[in-house]
N, C-alpha and C. Protein backbone atom coordinates (compact mmCIF):
# COMPACT_ATOMS: atom_id res chain seq x y z
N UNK A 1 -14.37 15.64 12.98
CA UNK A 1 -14.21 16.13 11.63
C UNK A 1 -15.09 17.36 11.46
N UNK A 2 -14.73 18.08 11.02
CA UNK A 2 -14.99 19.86 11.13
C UNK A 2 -15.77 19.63 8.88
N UNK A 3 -17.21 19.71 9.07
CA UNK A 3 -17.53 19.43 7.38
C UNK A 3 -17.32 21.09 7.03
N UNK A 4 -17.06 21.35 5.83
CA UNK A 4 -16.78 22.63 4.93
C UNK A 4 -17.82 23.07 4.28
N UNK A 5 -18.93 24.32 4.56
CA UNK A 5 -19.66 24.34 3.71
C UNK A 5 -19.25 25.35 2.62
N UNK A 6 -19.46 24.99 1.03
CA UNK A 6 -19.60 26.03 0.05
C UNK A 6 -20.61 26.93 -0.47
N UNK A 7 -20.49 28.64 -0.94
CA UNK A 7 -21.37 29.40 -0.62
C UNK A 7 -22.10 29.67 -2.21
N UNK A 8 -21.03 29.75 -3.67
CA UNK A 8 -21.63 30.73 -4.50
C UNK A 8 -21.33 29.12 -5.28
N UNK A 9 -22.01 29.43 -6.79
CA UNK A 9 -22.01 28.59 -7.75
C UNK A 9 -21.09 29.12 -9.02
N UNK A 10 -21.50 30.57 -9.00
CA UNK A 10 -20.56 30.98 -10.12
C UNK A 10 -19.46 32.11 -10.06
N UNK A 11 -18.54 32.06 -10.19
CA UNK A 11 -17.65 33.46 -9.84
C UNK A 11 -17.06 34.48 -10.68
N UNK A 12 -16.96 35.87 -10.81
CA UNK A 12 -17.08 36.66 -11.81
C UNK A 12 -15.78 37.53 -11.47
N UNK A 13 -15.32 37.26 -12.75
CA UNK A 13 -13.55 37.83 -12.37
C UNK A 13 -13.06 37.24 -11.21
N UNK A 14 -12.40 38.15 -10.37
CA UNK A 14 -11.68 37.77 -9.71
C UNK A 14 -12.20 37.86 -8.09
N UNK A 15 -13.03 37.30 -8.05
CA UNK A 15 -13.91 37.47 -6.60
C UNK A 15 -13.10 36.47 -5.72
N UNK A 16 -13.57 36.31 -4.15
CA UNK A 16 -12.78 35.57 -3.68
C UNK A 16 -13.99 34.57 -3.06
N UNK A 17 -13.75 33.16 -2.82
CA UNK A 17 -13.79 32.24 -2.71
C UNK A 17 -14.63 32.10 -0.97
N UNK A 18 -15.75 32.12 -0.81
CA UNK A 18 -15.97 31.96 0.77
C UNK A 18 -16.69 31.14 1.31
N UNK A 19 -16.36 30.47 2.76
CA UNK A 19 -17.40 29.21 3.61
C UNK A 19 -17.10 29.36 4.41
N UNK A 20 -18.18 29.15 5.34
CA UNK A 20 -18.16 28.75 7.00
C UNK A 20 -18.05 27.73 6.84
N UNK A 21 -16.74 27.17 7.83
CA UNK A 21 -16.71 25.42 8.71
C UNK A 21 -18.02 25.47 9.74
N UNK A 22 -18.53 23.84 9.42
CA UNK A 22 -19.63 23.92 10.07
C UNK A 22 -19.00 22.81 11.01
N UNK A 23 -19.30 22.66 12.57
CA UNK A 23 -19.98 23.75 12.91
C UNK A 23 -18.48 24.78 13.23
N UNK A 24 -19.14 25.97 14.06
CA UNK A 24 -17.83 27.09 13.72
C UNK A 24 -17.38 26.80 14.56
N UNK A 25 -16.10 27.13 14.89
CA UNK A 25 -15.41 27.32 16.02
C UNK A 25 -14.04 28.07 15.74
N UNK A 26 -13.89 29.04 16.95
CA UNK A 26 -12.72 29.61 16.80
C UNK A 26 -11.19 29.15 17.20
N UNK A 27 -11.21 27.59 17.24
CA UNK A 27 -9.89 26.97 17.31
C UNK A 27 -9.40 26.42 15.97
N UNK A 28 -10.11 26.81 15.16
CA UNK A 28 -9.57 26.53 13.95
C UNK A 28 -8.30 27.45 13.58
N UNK A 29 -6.85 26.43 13.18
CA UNK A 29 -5.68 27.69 12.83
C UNK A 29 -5.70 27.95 11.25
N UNK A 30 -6.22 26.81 10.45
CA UNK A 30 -5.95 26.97 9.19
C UNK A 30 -6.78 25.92 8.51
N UNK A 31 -6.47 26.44 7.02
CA UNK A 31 -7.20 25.34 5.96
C UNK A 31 -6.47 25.37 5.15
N UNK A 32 -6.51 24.41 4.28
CA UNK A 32 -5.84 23.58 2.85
C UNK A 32 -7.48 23.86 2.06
N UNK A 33 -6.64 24.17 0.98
CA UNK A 33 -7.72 24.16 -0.32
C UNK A 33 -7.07 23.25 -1.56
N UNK A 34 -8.02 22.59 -2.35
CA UNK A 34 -7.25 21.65 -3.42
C UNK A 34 -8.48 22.12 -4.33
N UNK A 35 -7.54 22.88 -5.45
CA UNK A 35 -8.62 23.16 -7.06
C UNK A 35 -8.05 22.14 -7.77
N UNK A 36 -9.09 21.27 -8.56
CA UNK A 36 -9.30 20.81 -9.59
C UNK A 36 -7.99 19.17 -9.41
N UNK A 37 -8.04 19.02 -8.24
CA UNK A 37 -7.50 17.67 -8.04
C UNK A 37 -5.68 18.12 -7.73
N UNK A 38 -5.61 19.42 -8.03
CA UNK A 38 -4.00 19.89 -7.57
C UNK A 38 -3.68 20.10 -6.42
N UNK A 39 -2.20 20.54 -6.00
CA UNK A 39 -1.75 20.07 -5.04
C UNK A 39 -2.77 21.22 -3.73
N UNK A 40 -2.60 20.31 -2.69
CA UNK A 40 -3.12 21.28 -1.56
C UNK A 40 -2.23 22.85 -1.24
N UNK A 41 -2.94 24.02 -0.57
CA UNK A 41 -2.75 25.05 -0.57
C UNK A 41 -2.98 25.46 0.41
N UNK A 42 -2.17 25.73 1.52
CA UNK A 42 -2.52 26.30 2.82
C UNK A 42 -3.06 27.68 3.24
N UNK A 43 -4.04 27.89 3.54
CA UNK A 43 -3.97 29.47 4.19
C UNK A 43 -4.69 29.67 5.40
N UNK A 44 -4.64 31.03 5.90
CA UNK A 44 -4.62 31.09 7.24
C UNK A 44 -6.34 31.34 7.23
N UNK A 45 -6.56 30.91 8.39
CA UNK A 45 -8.23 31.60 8.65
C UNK A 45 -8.58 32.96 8.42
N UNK A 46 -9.65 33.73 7.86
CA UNK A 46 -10.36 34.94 7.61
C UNK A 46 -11.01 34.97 9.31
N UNK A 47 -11.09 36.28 10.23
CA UNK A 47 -11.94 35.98 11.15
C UNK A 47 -12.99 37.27 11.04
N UNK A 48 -14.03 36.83 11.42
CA UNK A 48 -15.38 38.29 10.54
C UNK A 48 -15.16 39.40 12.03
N UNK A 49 -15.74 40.42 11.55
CA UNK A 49 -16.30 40.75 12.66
C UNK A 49 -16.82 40.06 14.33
N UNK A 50 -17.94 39.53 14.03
CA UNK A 50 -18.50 39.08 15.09
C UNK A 50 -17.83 37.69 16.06
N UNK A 51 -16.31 37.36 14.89
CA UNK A 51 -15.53 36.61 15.75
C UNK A 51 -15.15 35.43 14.94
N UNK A 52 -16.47 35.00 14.05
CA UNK A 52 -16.61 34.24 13.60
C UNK A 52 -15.52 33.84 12.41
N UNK A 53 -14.95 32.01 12.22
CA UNK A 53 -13.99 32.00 11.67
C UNK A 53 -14.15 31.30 9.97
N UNK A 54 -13.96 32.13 9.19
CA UNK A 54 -14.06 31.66 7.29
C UNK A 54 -12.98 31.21 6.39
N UNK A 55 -13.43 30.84 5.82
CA UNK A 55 -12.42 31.16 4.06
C UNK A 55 -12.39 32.00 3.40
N UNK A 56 -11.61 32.65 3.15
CA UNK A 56 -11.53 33.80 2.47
C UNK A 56 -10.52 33.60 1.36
N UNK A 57 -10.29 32.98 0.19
CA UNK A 57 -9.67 32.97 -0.87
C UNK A 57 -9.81 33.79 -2.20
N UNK A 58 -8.61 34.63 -2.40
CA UNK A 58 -8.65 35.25 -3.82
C UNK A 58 -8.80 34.30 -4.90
N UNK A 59 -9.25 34.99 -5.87
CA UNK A 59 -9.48 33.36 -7.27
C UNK A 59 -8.58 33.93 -8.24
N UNK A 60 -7.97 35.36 -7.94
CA UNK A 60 -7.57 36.32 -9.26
C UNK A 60 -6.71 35.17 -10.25
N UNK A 61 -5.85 34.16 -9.25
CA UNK A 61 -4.99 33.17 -10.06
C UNK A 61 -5.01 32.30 -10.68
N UNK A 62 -6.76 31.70 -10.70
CA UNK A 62 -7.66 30.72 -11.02
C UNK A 62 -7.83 30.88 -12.64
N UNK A 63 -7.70 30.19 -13.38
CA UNK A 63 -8.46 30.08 -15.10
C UNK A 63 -9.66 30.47 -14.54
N UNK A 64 -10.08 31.37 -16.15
CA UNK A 64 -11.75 31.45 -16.38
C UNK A 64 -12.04 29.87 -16.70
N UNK A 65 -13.06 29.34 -16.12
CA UNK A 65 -13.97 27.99 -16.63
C UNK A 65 -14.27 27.39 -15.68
N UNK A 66 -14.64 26.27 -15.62
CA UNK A 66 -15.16 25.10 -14.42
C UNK A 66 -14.39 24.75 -13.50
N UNK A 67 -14.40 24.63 -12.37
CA UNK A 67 -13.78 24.33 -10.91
C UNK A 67 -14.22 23.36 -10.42
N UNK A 68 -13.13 22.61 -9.73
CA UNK A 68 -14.20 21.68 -8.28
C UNK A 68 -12.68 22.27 -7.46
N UNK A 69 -13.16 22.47 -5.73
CA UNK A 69 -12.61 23.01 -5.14
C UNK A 69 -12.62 21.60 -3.87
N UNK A 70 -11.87 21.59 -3.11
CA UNK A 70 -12.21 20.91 -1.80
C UNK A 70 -11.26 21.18 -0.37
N UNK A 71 -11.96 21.04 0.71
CA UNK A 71 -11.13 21.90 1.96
C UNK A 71 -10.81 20.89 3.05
N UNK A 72 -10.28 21.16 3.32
CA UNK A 72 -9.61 20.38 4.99
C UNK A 72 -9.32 22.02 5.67
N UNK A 73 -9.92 21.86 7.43
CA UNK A 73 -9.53 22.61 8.44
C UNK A 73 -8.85 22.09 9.11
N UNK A 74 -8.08 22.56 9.74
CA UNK A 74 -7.19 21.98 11.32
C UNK A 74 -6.80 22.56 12.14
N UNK A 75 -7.04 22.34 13.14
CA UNK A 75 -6.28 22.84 14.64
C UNK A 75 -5.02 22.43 15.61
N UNK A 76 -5.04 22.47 16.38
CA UNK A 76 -3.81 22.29 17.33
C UNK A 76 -3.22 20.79 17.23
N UNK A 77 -4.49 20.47 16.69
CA UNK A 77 -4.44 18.94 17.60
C UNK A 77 -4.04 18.02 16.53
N UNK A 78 -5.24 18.15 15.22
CA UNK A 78 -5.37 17.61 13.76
C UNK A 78 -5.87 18.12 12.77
N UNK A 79 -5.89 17.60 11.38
CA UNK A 79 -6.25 18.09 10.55
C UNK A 79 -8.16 17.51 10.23
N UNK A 80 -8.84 17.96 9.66
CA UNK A 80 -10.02 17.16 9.10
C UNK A 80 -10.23 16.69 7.74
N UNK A 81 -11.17 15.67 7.57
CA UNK A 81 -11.01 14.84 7.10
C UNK A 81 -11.73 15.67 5.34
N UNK A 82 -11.28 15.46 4.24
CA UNK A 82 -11.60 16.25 2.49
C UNK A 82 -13.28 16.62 2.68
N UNK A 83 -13.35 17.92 2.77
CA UNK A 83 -14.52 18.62 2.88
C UNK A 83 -15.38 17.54 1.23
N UNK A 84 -16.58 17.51 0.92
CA UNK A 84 -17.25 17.19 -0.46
C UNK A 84 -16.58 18.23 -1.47
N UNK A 85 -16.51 17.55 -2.68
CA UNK A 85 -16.24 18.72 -3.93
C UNK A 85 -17.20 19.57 -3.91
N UNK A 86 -16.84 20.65 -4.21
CA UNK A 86 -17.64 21.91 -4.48
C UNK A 86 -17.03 22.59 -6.07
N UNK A 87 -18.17 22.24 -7.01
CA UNK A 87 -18.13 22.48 -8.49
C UNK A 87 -18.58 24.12 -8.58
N UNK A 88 -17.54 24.39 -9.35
CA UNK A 88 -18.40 26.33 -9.67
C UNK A 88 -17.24 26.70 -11.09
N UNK A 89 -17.89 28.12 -11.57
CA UNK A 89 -17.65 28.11 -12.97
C UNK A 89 -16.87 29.83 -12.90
N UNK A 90 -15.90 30.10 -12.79
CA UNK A 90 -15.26 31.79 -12.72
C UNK A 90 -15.33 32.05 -14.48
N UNK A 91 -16.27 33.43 -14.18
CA UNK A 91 -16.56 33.97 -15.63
C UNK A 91 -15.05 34.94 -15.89
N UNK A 92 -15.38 35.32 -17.17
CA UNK A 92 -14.24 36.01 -17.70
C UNK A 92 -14.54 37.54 -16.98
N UNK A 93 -14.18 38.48 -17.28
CA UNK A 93 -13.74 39.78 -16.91
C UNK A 93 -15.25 40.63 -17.71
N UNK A 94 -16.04 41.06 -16.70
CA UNK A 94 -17.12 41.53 -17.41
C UNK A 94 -15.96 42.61 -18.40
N UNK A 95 -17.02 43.03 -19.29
CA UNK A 95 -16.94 44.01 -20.71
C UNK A 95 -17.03 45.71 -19.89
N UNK A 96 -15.79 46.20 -20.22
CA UNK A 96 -15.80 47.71 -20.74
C UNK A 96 -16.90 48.05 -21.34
N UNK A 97 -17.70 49.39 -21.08
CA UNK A 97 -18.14 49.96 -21.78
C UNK A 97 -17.39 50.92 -22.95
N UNK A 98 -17.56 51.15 -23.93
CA UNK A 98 -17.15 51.51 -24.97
C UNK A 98 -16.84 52.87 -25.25
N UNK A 99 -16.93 53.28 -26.32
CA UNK A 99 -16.94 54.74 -26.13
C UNK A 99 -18.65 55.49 -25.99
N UNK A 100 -18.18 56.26 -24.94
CA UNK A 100 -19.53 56.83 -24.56
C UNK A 100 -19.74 58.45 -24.62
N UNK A 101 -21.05 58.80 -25.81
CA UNK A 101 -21.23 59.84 -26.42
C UNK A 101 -22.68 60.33 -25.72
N UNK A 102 -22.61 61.71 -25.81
CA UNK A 102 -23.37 62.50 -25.07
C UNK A 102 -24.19 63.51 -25.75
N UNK A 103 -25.40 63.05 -26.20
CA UNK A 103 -25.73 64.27 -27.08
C UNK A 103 -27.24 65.03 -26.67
N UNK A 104 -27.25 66.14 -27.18
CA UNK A 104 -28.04 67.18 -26.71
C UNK A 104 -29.54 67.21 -26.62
């Protein structure tokens, strides 16, 4: 069983979602993600630079408010077994600055 670690607590707009499977390995083909107890969501592995293999999820589609997230990896062979919930909170869309005046 391949455990999932989670990285940030809070997320701001539309950031994307990231963890290393611990421990790493590059036979991982994919992961399932499940927000807030809904259905699972497949996507393919992120691989970094140095080889190394992540999660890389957009949130743009996510409600602003409270999350619990949870992951399964799998390879050739099988899947692993519901990573722990991972609770976090996506803020709204920081603020425009306004109109901006310039004086002498």
């Amino acid at each position: 069983m391949l455990p999932i670690l989670f990285a940030a607590g809070t997320a701001v707009a539309a950031p994307f979602l990231t963890c290393d499977p611990y421990p790493a390995s590059d036979e991982i083909s994919g992961f399932s993600l499940q927000f807030d107890g809904g259905a699972w969501i497949n996507i393919l592995p992120h691989t970094l630079p140095d080889g190394k293999v992540t999660i890389m999820y957009d949130l743009a589609g996510l409600p602003v408010g409270a999350h619990v997230v949870k992951a399964k990896a799998r390879n050739l062979w099988a899947e692993s077994g519901e990573s722990a919930p991972f609770a976090f909170t996506k803020s709204g869309t920081p603020k425009v600055p306004g109109v901006l005046r310039i004086s002498p």
